[in-house]
N, C-alpha and C. Protein backbone atom coordinates (compact mmCIF):
# COMPACT_ATOMS: atom_id res chain seq x y z
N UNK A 1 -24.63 -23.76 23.95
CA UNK A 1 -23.80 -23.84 22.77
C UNK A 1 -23.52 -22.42 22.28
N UNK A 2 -22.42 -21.90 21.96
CA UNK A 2 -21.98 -20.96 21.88
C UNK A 2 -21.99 -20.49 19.96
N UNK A 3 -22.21 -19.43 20.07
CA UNK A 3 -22.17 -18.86 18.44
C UNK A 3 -20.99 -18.47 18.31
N UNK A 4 -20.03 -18.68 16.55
CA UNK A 4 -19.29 -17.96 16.52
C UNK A 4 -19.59 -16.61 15.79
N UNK A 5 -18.47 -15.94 16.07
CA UNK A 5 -18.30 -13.98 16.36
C UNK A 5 -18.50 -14.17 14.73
N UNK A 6 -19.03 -13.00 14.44
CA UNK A 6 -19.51 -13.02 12.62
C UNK A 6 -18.35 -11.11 12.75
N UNK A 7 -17.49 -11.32 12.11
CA UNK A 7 -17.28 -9.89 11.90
C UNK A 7 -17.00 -8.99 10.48
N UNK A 8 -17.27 -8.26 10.76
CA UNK A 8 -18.30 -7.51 9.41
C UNK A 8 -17.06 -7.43 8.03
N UNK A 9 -17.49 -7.22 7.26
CA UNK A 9 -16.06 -6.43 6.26
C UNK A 9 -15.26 -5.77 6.11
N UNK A 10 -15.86 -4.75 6.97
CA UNK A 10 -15.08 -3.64 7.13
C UNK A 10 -13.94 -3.59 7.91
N UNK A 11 -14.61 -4.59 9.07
CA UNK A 11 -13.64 -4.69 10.32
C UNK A 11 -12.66 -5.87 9.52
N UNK A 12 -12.81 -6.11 8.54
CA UNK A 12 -11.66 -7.69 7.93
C UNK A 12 -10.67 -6.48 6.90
N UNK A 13 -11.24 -5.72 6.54
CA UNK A 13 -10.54 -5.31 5.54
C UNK A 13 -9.59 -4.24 6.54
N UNK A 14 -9.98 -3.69 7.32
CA UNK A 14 -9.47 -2.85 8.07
C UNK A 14 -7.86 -3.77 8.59
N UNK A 15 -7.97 -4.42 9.33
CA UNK A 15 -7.35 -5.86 9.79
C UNK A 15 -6.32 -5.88 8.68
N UNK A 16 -6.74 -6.29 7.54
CA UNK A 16 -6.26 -6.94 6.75
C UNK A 16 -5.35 -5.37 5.84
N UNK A 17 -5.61 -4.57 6.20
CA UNK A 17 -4.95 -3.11 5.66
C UNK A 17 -3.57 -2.91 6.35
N UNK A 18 -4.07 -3.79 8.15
CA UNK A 18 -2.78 -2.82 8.80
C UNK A 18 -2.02 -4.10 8.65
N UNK A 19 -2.54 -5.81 8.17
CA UNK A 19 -1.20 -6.37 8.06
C UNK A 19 -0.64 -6.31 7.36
N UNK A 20 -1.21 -5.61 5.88
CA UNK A 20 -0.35 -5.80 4.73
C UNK A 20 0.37 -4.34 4.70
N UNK A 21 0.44 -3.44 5.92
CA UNK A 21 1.52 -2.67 6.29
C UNK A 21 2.52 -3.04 6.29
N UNK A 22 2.78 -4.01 7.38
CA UNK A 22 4.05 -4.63 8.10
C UNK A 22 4.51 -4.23 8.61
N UNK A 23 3.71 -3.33 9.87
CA UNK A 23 4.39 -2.38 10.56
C UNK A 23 4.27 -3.28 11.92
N UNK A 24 3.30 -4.20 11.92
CA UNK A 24 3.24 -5.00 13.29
C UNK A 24 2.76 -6.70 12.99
N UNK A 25 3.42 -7.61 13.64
CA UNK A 25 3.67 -8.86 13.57
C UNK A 25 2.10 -9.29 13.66
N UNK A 26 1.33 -10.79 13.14
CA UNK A 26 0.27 -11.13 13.28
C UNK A 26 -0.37 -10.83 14.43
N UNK A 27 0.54 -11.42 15.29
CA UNK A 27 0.74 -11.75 16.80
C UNK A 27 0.23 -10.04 17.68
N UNK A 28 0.80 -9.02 17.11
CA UNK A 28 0.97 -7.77 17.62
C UNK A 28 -0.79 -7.46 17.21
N UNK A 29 -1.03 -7.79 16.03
CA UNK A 29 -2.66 -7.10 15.46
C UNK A 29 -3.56 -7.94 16.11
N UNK A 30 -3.52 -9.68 16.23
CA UNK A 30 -4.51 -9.92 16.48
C UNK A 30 -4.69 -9.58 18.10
N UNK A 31 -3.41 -9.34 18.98
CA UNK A 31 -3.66 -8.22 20.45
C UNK A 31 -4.96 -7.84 20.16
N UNK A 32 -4.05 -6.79 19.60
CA UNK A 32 -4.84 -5.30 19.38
C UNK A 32 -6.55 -5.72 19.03
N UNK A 33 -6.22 -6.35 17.74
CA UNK A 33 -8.06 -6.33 17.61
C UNK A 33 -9.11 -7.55 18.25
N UNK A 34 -8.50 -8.23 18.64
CA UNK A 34 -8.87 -9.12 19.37
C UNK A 34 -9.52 -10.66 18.73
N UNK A 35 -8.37 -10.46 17.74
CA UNK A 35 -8.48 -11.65 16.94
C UNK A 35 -7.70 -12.84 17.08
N UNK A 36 -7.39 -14.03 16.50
CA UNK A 36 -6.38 -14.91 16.36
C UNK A 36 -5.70 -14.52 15.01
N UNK A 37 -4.81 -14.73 15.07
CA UNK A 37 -3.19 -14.45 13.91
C UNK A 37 -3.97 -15.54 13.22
N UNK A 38 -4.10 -16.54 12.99
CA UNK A 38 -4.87 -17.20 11.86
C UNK A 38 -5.51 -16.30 10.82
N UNK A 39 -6.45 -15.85 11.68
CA UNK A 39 -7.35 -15.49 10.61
C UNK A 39 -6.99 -14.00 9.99
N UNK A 40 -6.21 -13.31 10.77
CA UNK A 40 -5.49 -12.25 10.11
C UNK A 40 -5.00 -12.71 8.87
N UNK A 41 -3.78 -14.13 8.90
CA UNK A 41 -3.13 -14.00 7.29
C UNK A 41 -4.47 -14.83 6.45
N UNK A 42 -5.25 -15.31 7.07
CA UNK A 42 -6.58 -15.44 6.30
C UNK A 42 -7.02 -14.17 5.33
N UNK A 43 -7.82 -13.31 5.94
CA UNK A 43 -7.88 -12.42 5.75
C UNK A 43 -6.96 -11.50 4.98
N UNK A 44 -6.10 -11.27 5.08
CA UNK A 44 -4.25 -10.65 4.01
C UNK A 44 -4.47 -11.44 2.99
N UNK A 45 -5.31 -12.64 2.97
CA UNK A 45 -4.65 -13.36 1.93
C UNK A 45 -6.13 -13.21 0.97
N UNK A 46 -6.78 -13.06 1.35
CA UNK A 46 -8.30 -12.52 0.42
C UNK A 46 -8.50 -11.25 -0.03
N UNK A 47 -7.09 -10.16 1.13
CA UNK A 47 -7.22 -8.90 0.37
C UNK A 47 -6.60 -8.87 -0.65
N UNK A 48 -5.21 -9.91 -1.08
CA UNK A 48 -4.66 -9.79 -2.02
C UNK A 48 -5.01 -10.72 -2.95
N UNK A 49 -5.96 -11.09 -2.87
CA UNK A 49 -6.25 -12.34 -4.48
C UNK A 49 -7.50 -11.18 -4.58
N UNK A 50 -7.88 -10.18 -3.92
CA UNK A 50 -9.05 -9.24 -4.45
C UNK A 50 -10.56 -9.52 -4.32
N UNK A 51 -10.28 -10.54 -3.32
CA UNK A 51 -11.97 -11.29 -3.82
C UNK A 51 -12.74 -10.13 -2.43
N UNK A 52 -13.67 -9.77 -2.61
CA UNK A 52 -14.78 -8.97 -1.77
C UNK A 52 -15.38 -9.52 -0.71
N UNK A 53 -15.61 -9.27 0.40
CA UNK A 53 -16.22 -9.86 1.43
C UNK A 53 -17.82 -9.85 1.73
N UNK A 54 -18.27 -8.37 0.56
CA UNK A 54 -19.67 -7.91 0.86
C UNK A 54 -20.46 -9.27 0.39
């Protein structure tokens, strides 16, 4: 049975910095970081209601 990936804050807020750029499509970041586009506008969407991840 497999664990899921726990990833830290830093790495969410980081994430969540370059989508609320808009310099690259969900699709283009979660490539790159090796995420699913889900949880990217997840994430976008907790950086902007402000709530903290620590």
């Amino acid at each position: 049975m497999s664990k899921r990936k726990q990833h830290a804050p830093e790495f969410k807020a980081k994430v969540a910095l370059e989508a609320l750029k808009g310099e690259e499509t969900a699709a283009e970041l979660a490539s790159r970081f090796g995420v699913y586009p889900m949880m990217i506008h997840q994430w976008k969407r907790v950086r902007l209601e402000g709530v903290s991840w620590g």
